[in-house]
Protein backbone atom coordinates (compact mmCIF):
# COMPACT_ATOMS: atom_id res chain seq x y z
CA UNK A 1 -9.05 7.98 -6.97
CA UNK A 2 -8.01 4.49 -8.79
CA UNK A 3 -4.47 5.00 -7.41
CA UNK A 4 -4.95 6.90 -4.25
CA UNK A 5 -3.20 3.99 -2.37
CA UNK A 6 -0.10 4.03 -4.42
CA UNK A 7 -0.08 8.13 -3.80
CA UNK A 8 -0.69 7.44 0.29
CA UNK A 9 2.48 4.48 -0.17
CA UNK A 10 4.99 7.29 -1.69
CA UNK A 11 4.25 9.70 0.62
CA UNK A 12 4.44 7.93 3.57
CA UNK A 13 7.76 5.98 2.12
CA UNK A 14 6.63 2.55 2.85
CA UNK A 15 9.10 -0.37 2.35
CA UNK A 16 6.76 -2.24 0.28
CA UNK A 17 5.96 0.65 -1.70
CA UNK A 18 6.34 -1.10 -5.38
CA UNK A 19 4.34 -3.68 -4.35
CA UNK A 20 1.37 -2.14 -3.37
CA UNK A 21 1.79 -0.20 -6.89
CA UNK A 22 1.76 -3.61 -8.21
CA UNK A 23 -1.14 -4.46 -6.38
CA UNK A 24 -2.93 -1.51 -7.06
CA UNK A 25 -2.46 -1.52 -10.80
CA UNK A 26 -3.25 -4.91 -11.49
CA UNK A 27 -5.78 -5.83 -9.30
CA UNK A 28 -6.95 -2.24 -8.16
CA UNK A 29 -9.96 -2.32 -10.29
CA UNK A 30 -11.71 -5.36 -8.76
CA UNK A 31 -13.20 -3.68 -4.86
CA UNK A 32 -11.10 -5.94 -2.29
CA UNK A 33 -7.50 -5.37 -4.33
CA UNK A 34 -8.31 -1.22 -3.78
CA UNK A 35 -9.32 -2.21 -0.24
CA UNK A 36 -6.13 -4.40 0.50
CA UNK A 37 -3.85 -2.00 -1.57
CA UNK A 38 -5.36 0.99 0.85
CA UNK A 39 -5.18 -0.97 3.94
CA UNK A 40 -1.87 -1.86 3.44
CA UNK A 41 -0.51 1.80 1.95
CA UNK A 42 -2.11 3.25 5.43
CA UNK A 43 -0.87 0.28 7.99
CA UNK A 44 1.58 1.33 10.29
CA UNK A 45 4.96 -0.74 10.34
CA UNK A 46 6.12 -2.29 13.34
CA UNK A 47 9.38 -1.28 14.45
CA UNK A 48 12.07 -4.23 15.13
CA UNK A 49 12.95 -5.45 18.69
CA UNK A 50 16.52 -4.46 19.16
CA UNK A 51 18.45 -6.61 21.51
């Protein structure tokens, strides 16, 4: 459960995947660095405007 955002990161192959391991590992214990690490492992990315 501690790293279930790090798991959700890797299998959706997010860009900023070692940094919400990072993120996770060292501040996943406290309840609003799980919360941001999750939030951020399940955002959507927004695709870039090509011109």
């Amino acid at each position: 459960m501690y790293f279930l955002p790090s798991i959700i990161a890797f299998a959706r192959s997010k860009r900023d995947t070692a940094a919400i391991v990072l993120l996770n590992f060292f501040l996943g214990w406290t309840v609003i660095g799980w919360v941001v690490a999750l939030v951020w492992a399940v955002k959507t990315g927004v695709p870039a405007v090509v011109r």
